[in-house]
Protein backbone atom coordinates (compact mmCIF):
# COMPACT_ATOMS: atom_id res chain seq x y z
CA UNK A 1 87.48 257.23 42.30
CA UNK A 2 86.80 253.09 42.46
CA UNK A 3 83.87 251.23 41.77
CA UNK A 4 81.78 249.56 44.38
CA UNK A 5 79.42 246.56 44.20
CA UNK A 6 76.54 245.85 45.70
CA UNK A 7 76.22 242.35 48.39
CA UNK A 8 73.02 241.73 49.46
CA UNK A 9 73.90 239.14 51.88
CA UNK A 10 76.74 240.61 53.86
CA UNK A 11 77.42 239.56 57.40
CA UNK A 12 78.07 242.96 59.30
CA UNK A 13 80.27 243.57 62.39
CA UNK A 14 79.81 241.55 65.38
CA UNK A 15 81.46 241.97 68.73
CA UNK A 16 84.37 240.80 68.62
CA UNK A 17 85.59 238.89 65.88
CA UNK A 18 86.80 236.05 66.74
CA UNK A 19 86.14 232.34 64.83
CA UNK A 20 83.71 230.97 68.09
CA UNK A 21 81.87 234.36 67.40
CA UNK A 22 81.72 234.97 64.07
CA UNK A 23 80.60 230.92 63.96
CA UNK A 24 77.64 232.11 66.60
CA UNK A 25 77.00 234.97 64.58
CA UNK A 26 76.21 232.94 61.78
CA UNK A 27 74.01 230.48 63.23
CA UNK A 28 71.72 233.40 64.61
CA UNK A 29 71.97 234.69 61.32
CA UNK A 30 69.77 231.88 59.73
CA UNK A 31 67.80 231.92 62.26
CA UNK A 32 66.21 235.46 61.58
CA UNK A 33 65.02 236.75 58.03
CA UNK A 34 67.75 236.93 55.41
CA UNK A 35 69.71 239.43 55.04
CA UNK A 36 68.97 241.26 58.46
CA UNK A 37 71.58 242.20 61.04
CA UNK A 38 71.16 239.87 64.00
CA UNK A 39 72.69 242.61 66.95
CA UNK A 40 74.29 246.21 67.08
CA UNK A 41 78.05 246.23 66.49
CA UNK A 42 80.65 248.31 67.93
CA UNK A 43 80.35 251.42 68.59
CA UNK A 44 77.06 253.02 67.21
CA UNK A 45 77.14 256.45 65.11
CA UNK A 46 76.06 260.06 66.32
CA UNK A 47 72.28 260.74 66.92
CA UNK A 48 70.83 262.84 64.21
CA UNK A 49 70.68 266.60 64.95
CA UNK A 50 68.88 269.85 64.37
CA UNK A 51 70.48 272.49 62.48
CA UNK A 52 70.14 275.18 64.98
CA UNK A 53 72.69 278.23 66.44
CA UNK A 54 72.71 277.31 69.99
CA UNK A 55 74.56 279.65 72.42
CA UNK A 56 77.13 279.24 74.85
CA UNK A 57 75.81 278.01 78.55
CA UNK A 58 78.67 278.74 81.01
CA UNK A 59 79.27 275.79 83.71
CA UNK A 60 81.00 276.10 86.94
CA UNK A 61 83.39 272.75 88.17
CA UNK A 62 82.76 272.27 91.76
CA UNK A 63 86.47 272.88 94.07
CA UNK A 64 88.36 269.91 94.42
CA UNK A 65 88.15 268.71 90.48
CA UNK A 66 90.80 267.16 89.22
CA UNK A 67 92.23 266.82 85.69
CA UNK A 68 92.12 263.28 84.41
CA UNK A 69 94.59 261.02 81.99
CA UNK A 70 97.47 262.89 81.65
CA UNK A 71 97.64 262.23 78.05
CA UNK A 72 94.31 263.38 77.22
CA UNK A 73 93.42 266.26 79.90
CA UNK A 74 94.66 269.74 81.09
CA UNK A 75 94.32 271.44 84.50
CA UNK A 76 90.34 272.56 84.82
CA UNK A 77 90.37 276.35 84.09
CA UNK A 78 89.35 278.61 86.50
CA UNK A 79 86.32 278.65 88.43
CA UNK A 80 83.85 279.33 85.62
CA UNK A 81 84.18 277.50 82.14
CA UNK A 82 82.03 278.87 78.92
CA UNK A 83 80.88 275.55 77.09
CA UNK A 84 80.31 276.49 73.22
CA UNK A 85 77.33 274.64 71.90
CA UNK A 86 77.13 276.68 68.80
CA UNK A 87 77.64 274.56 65.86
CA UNK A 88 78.55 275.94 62.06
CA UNK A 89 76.39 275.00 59.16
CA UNK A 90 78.33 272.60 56.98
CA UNK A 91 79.78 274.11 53.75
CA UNK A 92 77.72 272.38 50.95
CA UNK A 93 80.09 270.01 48.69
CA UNK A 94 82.04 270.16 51.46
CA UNK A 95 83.88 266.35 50.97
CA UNK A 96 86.74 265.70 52.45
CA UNK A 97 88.56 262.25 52.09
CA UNK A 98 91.69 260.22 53.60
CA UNK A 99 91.78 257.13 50.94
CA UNK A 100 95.85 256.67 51.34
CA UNK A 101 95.38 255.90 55.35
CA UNK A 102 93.58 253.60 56.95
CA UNK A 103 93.07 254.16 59.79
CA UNK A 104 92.55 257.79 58.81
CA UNK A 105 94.75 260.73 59.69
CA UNK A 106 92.71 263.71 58.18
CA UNK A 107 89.15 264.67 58.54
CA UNK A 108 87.28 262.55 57.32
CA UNK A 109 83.58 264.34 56.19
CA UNK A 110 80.48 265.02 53.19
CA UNK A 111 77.63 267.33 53.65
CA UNK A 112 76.50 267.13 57.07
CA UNK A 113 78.52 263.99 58.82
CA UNK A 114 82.21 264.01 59.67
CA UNK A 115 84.14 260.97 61.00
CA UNK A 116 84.58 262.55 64.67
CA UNK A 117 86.63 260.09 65.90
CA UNK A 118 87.39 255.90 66.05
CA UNK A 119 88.83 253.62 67.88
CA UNK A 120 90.57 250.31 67.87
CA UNK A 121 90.18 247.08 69.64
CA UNK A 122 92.20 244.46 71.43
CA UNK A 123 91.63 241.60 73.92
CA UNK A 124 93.34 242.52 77.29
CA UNK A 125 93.56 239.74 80.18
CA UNK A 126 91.88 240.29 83.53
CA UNK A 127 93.16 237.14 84.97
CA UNK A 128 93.38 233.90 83.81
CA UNK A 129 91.26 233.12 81.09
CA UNK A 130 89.31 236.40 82.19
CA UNK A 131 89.67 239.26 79.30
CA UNK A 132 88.12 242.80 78.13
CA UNK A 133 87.82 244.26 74.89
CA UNK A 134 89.13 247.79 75.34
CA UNK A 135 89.42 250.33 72.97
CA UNK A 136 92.46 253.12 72.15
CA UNK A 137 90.29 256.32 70.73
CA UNK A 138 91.66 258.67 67.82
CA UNK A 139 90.22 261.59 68.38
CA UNK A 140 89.76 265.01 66.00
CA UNK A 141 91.81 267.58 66.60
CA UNK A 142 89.80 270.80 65.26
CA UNK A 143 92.75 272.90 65.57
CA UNK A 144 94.97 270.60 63.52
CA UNK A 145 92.80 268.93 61.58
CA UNK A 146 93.95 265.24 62.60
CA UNK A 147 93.11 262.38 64.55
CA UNK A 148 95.10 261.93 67.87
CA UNK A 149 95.35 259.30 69.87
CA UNK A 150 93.61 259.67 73.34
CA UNK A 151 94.00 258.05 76.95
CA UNK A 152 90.34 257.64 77.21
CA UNK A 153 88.10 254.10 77.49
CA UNK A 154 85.22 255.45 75.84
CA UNK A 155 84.01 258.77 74.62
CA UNK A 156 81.45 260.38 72.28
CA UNK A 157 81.25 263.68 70.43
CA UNK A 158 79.01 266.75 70.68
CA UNK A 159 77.14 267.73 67.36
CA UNK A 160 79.21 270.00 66.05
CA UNK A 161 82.76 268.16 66.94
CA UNK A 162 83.49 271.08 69.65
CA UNK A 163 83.02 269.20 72.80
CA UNK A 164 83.86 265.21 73.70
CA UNK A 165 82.18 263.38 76.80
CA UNK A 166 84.54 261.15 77.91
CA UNK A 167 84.68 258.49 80.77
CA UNK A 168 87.69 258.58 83.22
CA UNK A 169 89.89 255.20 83.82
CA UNK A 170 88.29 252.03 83.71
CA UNK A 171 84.82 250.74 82.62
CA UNK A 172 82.13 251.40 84.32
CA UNK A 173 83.24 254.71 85.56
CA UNK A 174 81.97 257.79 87.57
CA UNK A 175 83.05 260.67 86.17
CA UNK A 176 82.42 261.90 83.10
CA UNK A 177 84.61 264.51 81.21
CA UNK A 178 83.69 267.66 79.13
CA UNK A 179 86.46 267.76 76.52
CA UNK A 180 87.41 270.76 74.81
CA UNK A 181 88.36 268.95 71.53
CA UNK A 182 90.91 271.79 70.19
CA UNK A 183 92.99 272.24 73.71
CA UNK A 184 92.25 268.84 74.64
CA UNK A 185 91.88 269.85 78.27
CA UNK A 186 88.67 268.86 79.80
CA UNK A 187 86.55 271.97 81.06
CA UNK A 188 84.49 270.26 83.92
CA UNK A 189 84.60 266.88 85.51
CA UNK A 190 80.85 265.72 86.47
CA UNK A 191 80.25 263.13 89.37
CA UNK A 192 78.23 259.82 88.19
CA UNK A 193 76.59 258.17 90.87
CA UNK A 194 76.02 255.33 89.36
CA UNK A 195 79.20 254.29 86.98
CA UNK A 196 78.94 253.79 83.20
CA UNK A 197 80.09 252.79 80.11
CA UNK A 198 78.41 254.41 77.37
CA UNK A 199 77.44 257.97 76.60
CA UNK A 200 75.25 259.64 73.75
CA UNK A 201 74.90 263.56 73.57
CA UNK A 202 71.63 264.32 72.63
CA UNK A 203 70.41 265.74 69.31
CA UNK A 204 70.68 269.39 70.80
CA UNK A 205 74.04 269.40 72.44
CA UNK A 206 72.96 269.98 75.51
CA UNK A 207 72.31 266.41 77.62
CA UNK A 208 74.58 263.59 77.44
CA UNK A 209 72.67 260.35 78.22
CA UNK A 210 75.17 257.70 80.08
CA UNK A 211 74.53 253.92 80.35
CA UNK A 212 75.37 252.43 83.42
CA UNK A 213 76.54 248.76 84.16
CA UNK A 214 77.25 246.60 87.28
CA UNK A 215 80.54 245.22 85.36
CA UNK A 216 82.17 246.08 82.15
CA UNK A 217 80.05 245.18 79.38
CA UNK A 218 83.08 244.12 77.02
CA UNK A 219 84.17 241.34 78.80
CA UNK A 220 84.70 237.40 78.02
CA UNK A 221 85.99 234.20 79.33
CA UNK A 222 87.94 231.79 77.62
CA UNK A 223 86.28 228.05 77.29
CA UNK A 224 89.19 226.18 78.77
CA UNK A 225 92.12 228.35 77.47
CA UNK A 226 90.84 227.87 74.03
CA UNK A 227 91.24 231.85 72.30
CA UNK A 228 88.93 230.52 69.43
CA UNK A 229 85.98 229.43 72.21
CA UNK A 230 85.29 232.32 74.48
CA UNK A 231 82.09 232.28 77.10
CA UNK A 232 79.93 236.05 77.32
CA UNK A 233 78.35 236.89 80.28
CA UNK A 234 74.94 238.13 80.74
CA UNK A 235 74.52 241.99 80.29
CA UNK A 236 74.82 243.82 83.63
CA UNK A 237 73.06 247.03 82.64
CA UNK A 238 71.49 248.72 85.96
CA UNK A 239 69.92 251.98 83.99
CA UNK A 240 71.15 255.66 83.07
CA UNK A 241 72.02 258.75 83.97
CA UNK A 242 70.72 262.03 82.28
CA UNK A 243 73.08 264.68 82.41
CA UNK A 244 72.61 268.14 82.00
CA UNK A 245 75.58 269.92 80.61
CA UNK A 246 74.96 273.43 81.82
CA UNK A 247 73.87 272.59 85.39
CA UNK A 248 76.24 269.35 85.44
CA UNK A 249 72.52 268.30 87.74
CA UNK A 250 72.59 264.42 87.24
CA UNK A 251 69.09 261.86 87.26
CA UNK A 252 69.69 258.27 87.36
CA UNK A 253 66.98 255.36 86.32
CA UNK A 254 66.82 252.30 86.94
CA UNK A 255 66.45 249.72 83.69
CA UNK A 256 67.61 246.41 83.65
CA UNK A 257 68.90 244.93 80.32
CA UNK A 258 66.94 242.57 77.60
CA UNK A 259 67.83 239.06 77.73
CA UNK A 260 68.00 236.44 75.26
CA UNK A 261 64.47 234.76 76.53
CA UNK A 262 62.84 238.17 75.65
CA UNK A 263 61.05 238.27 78.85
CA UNK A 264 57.42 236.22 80.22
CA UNK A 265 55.94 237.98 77.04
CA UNK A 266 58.28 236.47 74.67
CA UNK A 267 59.38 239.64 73.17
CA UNK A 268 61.82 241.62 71.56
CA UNK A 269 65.67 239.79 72.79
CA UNK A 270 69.17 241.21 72.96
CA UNK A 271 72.27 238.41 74.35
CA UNK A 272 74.54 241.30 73.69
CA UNK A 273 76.41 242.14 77.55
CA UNK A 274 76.40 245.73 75.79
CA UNK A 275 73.47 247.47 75.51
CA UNK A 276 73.90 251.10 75.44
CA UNK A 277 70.87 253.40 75.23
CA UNK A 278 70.62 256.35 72.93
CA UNK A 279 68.30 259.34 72.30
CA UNK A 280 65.40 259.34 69.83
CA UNK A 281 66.03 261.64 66.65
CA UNK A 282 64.63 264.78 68.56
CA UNK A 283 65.92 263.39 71.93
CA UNK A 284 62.24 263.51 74.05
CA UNK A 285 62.86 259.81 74.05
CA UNK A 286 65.51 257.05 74.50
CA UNK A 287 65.29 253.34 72.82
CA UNK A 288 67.56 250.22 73.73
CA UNK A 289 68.48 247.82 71.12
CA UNK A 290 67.41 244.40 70.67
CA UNK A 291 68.77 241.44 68.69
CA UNK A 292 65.57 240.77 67.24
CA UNK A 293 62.64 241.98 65.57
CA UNK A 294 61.86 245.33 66.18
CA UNK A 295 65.13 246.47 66.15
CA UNK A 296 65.00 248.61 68.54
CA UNK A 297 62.19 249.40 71.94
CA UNK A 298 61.27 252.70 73.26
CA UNK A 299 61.28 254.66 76.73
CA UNK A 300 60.19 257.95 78.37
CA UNK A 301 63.09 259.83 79.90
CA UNK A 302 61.82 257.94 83.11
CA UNK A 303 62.60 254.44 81.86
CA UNK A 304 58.70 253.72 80.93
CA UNK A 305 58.01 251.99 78.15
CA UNK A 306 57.10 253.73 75.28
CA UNK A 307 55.17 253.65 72.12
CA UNK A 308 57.21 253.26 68.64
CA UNK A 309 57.43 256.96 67.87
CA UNK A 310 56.51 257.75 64.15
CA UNK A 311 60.15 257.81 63.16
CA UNK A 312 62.17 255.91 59.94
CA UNK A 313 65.58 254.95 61.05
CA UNK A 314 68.27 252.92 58.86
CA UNK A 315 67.91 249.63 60.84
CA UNK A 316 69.94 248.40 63.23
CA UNK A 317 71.31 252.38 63.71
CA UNK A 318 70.22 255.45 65.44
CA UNK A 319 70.69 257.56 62.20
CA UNK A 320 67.27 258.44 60.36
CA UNK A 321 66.64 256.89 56.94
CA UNK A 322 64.81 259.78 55.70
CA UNK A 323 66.65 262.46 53.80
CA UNK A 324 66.85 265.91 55.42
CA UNK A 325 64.28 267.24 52.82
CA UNK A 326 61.73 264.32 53.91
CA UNK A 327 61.20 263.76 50.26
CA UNK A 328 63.01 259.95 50.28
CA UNK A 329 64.04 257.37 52.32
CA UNK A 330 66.49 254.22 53.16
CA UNK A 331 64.97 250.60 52.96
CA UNK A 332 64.68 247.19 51.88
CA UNK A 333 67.02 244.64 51.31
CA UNK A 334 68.89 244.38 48.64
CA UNK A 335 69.44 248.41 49.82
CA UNK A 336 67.63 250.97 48.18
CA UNK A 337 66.48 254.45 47.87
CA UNK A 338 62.62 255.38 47.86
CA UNK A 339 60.36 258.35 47.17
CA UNK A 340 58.82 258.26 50.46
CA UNK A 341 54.91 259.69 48.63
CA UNK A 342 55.03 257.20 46.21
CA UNK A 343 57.32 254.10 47.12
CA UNK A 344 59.36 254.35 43.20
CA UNK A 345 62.54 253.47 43.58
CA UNK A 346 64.98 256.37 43.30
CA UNK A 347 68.34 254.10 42.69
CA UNK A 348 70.06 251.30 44.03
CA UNK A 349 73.93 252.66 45.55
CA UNK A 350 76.17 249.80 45.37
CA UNK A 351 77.58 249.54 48.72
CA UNK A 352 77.67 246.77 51.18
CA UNK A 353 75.65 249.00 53.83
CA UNK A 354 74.08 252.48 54.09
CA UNK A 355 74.71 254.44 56.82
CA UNK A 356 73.33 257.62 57.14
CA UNK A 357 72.02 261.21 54.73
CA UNK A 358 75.02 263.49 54.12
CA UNK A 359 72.27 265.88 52.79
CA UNK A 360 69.64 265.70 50.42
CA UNK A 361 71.29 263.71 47.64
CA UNK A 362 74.12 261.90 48.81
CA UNK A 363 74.62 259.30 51.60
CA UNK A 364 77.69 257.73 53.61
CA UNK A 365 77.94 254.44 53.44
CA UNK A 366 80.34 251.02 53.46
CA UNK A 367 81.72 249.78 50.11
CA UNK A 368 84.49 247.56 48.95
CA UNK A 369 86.51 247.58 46.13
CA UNK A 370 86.47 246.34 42.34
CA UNK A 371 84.57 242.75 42.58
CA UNK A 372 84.02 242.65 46.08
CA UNK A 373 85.28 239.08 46.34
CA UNK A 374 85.91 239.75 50.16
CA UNK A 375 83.71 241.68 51.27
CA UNK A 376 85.28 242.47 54.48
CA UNK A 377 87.71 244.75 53.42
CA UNK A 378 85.69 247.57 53.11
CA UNK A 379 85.62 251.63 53.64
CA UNK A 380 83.40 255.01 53.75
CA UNK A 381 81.97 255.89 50.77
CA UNK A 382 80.02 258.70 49.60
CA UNK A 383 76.91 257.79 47.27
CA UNK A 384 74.57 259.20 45.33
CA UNK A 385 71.16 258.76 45.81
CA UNK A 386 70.45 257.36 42.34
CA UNK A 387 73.37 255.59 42.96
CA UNK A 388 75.26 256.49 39.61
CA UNK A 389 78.05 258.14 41.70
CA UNK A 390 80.28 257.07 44.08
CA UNK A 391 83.48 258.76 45.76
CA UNK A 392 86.06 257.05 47.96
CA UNK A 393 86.25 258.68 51.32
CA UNK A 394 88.47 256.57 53.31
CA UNK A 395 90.79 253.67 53.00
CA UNK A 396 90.16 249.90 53.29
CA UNK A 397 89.92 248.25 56.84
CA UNK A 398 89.70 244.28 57.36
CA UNK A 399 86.82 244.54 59.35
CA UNK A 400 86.36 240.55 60.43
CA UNK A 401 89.85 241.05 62.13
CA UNK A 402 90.53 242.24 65.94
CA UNK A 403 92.40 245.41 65.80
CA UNK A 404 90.44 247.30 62.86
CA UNK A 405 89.38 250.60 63.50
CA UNK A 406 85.60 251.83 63.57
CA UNK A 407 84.45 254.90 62.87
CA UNK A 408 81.93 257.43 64.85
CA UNK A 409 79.94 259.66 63.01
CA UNK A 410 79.03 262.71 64.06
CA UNK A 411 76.67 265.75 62.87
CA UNK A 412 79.18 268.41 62.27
């Protein structure tokens, strides 16, 4: 077990790290209230879930699917596929850790939250001084109990790490995979209108919500070769799709992206090219994220805007920051832990970042070692709420670096 310190101040992850970036980053930084995360980074973690028994919907692939990557993809089976959406309670004091790799090559999990999957980034060129930032997934293997690599773009993971959505070839695409994560064949392809390059499944299991774009939402161009100076283009988000897994039926909306003028109203602004929607915490309602203040802005499943729903989340995340017994919650900066009734402070966990409740005690967050002098190398920890305990769960990354990996939490 190693000790972890507490920094108030602590830039977080920004897409992608590279010195003109991280220099922007900054700047915006200041210009918002201390301490506060100026825009979502990478890729966000798994909607919070119900605990339910669901049971098993059967889908059938229309003729003429086709399996996808061969490296991450079997032949579709038969004419009829049974899709599990069952999901196993999670053994309490369940912890398991993988503190001697990093990335990880064993399950990574506490309470109810296991480290699905992650990926890792690199810059590839388009053309010229034309590049993406694409990501190689590691995906769990139920069967073996390891992460393997996959040929996938992008890809998220079912509560109850059963079933993976994943997109076929490049971003935006339009077809979306079931994946059976244990025989790593996908069990239905589903056609997507309009192509995308995000995905959430929904709380339930049982709708996957995919973000389209006109153009991939990753990409850059270098400021006259220069790899420290690169230009982003404006977000190209055209709306999403709501898919229903056990019909594979389809609904597209149109909803254009924030921009960093905030509209005529001068409200909330995102400069991010990615902005990926994802489901409410009891999915009746989706939000897109901003760079600003609220963190976050609300729609019907139509693409309305909504009112703020009467909902606690750990900011700048789609994870809830009230504990599963709705006794405490997540706020403030420096962090801390609150009764929610009467607002005393329960303890202080010494990590750089909470992330999300393992149960009704602990939480998962991001800590660094010893003194913390650089507090970029970092890892998962698992905290008590009173923050007197603190367990390793993964090894260090050097997370202000291209090519670090990032994690995807998922209910399990």
């Amino acid at each position: 077990m190693k000790e972890f310190r507490l920094i108030d101040d602590v830039m977080p992850d920004v897409l992608p790290p590279d010195p003109g970036t991280v220099a922007e980053a900054r700047a915006r930084m200041r210009r918002v209230r201390r301490g506060r995360p100026h825009a979502w980074a990478g890729v966000l973690v798994a909607a919070a879930a119900t605990v339910a028994v669901i049971g098993a919907v059967t889908l059938t692939p229309k003729l003429g699917d086709v399996p996808g990557p061969p490296r991450a993809a079997g032949p579709i089976a038969g004419d009829s596929v049974a899709i599990p959406l069952d999901r196993a309670s999670a053994v309490p004091g369940d912890v398991r850790t993988d503190t001697e790799h990093s990335p990880p090559q064993r399950l990574i999990a506490a309470g109810s939250l296991a480290v699905s999957a992650y990926s890792i980034q690199h810059w590839e060129t388009v053309s010229g001084d034309l590049k993406e930032l694409r990501r190689t997934w590691y995906l769990y293997n139920p069967g073996t109990g390891a992460y393997e690599e996959t040929a996938w773009q992008w890809l998220d993971v079912a509560p109850g790490l059963r079933l993976a959505a994943v997109l076929e070839g490049d971003l935006p695409s339009k077809r979306l995979g079931i994946l059976d994560m244990s025989t790593r064949k996908v069990l239905t392809w589903i056609e997507l209108g309009h192509p995308a390059a995000g995905l959430a499944w929904s709380p339930d299991g049982r709708r996957i919500l995919a973000t389209s774009y006109g153009e991939h939402p990753d990409r850059v161009e270098l400021v006259a070769g220069d790899e420290n100076q690169m230009k982003r283009f404006p977000s190209t988000r055209t709306g999403f799709s709501i898919v229903d897994v056990a019909t594979r039926q389809t609904r597209f909306t149109a909803l254009g992206p924030l921009t960093h003028l905030g509209g005529a109203d001068g409200g909330p602004t995102n400069m991010n090219a990615r902005q990926d929607l994802e489901w409410n915490l009891d999915g009746s309602l989706i939000w897109g994220p901003t760079d600003s203040h609220p963190d976050r802005v609300f729609y019907d499943l139509h693409g309305q805007p909504h009112a703020t729903p009467p909902e606690t989340y750990v900011e700048y995340s789609k994870e809830s920051a009230v504990s599963p017994d709705g006794t405490r919650v997540i706020t403030g900066r420096p962090l801390r832990v609150e009764e929610r009734t009467s607002g005393k402070t329960v303890g202080r966990p010494r990590v750089l970042q909470l992330l999300a409740w393992a149960d009704d005690d602990q939480l998962i967050g991001v800590g660094c070692a010893g003194e913390c002098a650089y507090e970029h190398r970092n890892g998962l920890v698992l905290v008590s709420a009173d923050g007197k305990k603190s367990t390793q769960l993964s090894g260090f990354r050097e997370n202000d670096k291209v090519g670090r990996w990032e994690w995807l939490l998922t209910r399990r």
